[in-house]
C-alpha atoms as a PDB file:
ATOM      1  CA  UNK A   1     183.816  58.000 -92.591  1.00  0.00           C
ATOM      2  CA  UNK A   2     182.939  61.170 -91.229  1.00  0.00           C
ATOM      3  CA  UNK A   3     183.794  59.931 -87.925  1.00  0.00           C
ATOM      4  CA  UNK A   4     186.975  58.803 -89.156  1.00  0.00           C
ATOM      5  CA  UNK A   5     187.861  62.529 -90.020  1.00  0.00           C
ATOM      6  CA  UNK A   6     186.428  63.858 -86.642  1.00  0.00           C
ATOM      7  CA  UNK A   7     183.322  65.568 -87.747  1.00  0.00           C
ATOM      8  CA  UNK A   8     179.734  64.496 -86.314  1.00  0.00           C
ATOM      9  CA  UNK A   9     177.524  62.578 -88.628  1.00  0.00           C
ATOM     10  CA  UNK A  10     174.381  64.506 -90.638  1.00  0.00           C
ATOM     11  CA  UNK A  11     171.539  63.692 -88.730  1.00  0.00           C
ATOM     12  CA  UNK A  12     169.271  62.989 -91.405  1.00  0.00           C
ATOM     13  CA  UNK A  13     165.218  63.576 -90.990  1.00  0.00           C
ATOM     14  CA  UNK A  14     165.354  66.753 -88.915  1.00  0.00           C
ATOM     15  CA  UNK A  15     163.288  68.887 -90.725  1.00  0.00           C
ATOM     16  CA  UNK A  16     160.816  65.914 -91.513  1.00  0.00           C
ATOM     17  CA  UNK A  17     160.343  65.103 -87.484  1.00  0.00           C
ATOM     18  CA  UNK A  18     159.331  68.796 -87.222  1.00  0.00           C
ATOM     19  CA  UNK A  19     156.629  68.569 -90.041  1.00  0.00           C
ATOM     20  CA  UNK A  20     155.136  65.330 -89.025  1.00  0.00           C
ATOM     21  CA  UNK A  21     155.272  67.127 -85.204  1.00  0.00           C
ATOM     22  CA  UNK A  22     153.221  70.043 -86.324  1.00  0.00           C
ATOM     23  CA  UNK A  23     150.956  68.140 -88.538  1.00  0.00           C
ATOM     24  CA  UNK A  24     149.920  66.096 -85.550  1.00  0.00           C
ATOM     25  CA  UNK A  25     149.425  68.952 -83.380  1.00  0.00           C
ATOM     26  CA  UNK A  26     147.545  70.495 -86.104  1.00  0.00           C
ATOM     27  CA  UNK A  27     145.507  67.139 -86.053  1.00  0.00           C
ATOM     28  CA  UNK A  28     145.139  67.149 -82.403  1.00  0.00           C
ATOM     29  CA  UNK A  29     144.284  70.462 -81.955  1.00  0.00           C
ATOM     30  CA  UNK A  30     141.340  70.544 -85.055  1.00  0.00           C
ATOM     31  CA  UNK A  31     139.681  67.268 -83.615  1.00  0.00           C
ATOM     32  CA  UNK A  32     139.747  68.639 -80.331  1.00  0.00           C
ATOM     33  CA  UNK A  33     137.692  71.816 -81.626  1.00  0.00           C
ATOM     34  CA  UNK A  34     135.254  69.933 -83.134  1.00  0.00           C
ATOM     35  CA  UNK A  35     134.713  67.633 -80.361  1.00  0.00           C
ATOM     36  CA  UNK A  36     133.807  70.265 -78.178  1.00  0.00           C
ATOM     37  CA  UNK A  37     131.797  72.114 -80.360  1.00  0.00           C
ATOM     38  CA  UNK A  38     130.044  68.785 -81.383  1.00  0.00           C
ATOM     39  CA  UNK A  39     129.568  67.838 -77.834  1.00  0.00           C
ATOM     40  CA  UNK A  40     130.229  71.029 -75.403  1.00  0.00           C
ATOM     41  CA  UNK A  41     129.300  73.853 -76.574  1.00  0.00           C
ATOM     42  CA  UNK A  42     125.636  74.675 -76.509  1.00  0.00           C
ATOM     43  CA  UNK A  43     124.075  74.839 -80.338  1.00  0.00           C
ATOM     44  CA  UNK A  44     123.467  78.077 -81.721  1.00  0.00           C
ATOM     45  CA  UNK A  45     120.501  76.861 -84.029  1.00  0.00           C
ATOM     46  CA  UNK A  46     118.524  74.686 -81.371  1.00  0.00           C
ATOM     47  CA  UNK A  47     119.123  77.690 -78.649  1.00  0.00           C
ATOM     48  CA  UNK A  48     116.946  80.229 -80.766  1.00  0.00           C
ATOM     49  CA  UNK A  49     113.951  76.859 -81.738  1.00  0.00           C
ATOM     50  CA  UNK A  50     113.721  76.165 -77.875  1.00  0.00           C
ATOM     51  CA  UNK A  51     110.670  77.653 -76.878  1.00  0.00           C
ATOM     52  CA  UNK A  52     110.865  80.035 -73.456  1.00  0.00           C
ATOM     53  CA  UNK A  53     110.613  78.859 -70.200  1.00  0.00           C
ATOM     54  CA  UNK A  54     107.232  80.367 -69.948  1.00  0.00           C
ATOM     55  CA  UNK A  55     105.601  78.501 -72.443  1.00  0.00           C
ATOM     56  CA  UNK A  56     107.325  75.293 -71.006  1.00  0.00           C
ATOM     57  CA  UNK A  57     105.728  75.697 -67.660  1.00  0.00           C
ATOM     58  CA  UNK A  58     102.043  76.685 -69.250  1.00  0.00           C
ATOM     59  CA  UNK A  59     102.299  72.808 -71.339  1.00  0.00           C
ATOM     60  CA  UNK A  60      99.485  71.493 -69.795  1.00  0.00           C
ATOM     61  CA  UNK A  61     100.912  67.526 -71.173  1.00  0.00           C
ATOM     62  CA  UNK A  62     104.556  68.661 -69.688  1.00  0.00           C
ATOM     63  CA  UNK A  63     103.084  70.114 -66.329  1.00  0.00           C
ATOM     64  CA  UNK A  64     105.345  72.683 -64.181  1.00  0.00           C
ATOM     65  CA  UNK A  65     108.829  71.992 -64.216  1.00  0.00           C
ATOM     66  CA  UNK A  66     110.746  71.806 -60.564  1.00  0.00           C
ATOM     67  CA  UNK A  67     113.064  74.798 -59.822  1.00  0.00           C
ATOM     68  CA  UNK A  68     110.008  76.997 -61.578  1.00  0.00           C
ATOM     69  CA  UNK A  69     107.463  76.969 -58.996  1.00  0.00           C
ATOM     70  CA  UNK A  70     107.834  78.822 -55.194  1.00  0.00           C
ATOM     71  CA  UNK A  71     109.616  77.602 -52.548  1.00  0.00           C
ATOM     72  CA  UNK A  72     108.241  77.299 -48.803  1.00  0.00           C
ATOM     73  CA  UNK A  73     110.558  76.701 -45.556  1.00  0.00           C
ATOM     74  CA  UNK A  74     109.392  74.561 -43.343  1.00  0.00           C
ATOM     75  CA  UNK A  75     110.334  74.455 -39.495  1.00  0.00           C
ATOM     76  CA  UNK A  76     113.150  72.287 -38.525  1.00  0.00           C
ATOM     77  CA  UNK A  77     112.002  69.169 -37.375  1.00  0.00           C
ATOM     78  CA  UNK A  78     113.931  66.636 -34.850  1.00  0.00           C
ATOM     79  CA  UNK A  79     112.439  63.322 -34.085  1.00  0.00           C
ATOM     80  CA  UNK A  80     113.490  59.786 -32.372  1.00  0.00           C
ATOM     81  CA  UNK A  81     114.215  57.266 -35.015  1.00  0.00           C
ATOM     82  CA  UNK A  82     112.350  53.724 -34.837  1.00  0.00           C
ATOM     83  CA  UNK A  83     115.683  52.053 -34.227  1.00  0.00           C
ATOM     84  CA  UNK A  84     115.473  49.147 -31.044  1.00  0.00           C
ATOM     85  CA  UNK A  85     117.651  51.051 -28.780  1.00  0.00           C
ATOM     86  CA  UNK A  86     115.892  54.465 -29.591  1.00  0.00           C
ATOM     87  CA  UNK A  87     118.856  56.536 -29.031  1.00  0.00           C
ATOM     88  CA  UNK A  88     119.280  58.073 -32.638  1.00  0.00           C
ATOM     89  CA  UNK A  89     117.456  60.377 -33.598  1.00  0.00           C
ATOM     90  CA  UNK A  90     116.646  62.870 -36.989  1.00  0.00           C
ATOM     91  CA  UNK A  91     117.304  66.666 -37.323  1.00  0.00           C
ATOM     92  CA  UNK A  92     115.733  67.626 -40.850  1.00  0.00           C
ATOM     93  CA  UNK A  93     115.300  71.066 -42.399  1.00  0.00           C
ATOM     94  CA  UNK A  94     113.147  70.865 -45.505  1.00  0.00           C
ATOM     95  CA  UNK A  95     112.247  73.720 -47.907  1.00  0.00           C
ATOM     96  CA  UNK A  96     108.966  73.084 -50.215  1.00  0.00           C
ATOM     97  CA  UNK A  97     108.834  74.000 -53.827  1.00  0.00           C
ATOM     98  CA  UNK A  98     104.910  74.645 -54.892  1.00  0.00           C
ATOM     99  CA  UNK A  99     103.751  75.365 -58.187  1.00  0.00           C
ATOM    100  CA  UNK A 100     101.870  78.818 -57.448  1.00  0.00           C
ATOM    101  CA  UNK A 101     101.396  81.362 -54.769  1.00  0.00           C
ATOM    102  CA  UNK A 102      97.714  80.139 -53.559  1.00  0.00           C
ATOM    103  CA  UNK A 103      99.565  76.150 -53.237  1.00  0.00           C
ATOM    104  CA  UNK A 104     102.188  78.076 -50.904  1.00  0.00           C
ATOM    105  CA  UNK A 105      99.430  79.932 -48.671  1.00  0.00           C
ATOM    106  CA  UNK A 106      97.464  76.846 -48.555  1.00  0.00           C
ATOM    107  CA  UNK A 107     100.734  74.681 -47.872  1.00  0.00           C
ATOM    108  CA  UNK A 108     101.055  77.640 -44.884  1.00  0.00           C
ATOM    109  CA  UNK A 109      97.669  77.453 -43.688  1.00  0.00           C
ATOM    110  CA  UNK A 110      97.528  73.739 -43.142  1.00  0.00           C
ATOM    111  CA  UNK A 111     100.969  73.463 -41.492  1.00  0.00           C
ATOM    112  CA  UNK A 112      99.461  71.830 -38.420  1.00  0.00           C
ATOM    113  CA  UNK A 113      98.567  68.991 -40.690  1.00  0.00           C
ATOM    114  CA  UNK A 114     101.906  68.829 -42.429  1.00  0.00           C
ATOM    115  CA  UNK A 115     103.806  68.620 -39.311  1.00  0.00           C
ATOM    116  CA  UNK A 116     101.816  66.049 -37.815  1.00  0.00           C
ATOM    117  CA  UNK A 117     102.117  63.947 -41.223  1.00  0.00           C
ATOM    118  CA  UNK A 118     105.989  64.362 -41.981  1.00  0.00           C
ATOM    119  CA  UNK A 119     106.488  64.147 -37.906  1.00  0.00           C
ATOM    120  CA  UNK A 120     104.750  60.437 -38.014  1.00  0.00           C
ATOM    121  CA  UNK A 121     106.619  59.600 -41.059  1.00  0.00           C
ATOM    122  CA  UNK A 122     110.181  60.514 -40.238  1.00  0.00           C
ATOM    123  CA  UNK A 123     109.842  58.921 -37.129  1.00  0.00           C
ATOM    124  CA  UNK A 124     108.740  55.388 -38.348  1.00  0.00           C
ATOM    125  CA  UNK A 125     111.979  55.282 -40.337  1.00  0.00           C
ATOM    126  CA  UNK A 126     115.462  53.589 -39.211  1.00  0.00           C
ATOM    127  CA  UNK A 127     118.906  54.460 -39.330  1.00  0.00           C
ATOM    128  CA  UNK A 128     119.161  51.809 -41.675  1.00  0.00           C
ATOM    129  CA  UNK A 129     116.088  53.212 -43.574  1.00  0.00           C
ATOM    130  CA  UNK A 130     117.828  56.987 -44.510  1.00  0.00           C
ATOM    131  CA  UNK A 131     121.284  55.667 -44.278  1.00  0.00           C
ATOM    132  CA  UNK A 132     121.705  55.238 -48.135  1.00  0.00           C
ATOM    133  CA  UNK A 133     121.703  58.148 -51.024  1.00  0.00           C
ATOM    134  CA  UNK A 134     118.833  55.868 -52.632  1.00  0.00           C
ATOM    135  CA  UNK A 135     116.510  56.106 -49.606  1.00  0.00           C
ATOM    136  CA  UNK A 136     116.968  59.427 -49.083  1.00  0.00           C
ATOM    137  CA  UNK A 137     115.653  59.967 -52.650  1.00  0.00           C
ATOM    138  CA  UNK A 138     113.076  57.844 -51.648  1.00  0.00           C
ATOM    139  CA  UNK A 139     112.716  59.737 -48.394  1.00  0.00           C
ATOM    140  CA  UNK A 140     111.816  63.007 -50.981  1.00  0.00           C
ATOM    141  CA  UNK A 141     109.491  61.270 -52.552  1.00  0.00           C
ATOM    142  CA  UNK A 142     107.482  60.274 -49.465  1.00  0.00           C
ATOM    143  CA  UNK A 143     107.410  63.974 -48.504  1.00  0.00           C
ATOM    144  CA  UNK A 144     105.982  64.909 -51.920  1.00  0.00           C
ATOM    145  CA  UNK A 145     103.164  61.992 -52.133  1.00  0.00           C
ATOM    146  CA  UNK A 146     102.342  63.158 -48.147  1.00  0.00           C
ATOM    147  CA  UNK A 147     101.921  66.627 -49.376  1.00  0.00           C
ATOM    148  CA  UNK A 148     100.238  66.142 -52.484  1.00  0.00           C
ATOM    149  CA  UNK A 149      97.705  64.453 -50.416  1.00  0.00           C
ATOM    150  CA  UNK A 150      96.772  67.359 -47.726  1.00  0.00           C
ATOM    151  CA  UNK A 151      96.730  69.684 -50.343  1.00  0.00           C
ATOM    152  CA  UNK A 152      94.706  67.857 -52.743  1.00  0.00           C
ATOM    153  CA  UNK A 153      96.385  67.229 -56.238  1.00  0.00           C
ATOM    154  CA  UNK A 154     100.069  67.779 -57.730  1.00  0.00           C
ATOM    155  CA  UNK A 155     100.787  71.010 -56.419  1.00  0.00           C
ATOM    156  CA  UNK A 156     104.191  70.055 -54.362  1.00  0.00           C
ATOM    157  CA  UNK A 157     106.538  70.096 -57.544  1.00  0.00           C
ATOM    158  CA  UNK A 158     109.846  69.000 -55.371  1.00  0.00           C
ATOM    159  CA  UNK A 159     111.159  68.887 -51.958  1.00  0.00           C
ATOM    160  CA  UNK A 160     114.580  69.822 -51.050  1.00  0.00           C
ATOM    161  CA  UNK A 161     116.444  68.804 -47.629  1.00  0.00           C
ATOM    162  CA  UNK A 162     118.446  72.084 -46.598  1.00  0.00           C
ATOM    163  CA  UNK A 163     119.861  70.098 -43.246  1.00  0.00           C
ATOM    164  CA  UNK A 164     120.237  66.856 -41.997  1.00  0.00           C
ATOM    165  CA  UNK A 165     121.872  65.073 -39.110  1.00  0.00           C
ATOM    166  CA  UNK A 166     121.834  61.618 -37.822  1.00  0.00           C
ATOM    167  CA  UNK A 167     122.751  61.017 -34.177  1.00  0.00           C
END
């Protein structure tokens, strides 16, 4: 009937849209806080139990943790890769991560060693053999057990490649 007479109808349930509106927001917005502190934000409690780096790296059960020890840069080294053809060939920088000073002068003193070693190993590998994100991790891992075993024990903590090209 209020048409009838030319006037617009009452919208009804303004007021109640914006409540329900905010009380969702509010919603939204409190279980997005607690989400983040529940699963973002770094404890405050378990921050101040952790125990200190240094007493981390002296567990003898844990051992030395990598990115702790001292890190050793070795020469680049370019080889021919085993493939049939023989036309690719490996350009790898490599930087050495030791757990003390002494493992990094003795790591230095037997470079001749080293070089031969990693030299014989990169080139026995294929294209197809360093071609994947798995072998390369595998790759790593090589280095390190090659290491370990020249320098006598578990004193090569990581390795980390710093270049590589595949031609």
């Amino acid at each position: 009937m209020a048409e009838a007479n030319g006037e617009e109808p009452k919208k009804k349930g303004g007021i109640l849209k914006w409540i329900i509106l905010l009380v969702l927001l509010g919603a939204l917005g409190g279980g997005g806080f607690f989400a983040y502190q529940k699963f973002f934000a770094a404890p405050q409690e378990d921050a101040a139990e952790a125990p200190a780096a240094d007493e981390q790296a002296a567990d003898p059960d844990q051992g030395p943790l990598p990115g702790s020890g001292f890190n050793v840069t070795l020469p680049t080294f370019v080889v021919n890769l085993a493939d049939p053809l023989g036309r690719r060939y490996l350009k790898l920088g490599i930087d050495v991560e030791v757990v003390s000073e002494e493992a990094s002068a003795e790591l230095s003193k037997k470079e001749p060693m080293v070089k031969d070693t990693l030299i014989l190993l990169l080139s026995s590998k294929t294209y197809q053999d360093l071609s994947s994100m798995e072998s390369k991790i595998l790759l790593k891992k090589e280095i390190v057990d090659r290491l370990n075993q020249i320098l006598g024990g578990s004193k090569v903590l990581q390795v980390y490649f710093t270049d590589m090209v595949i031609q």
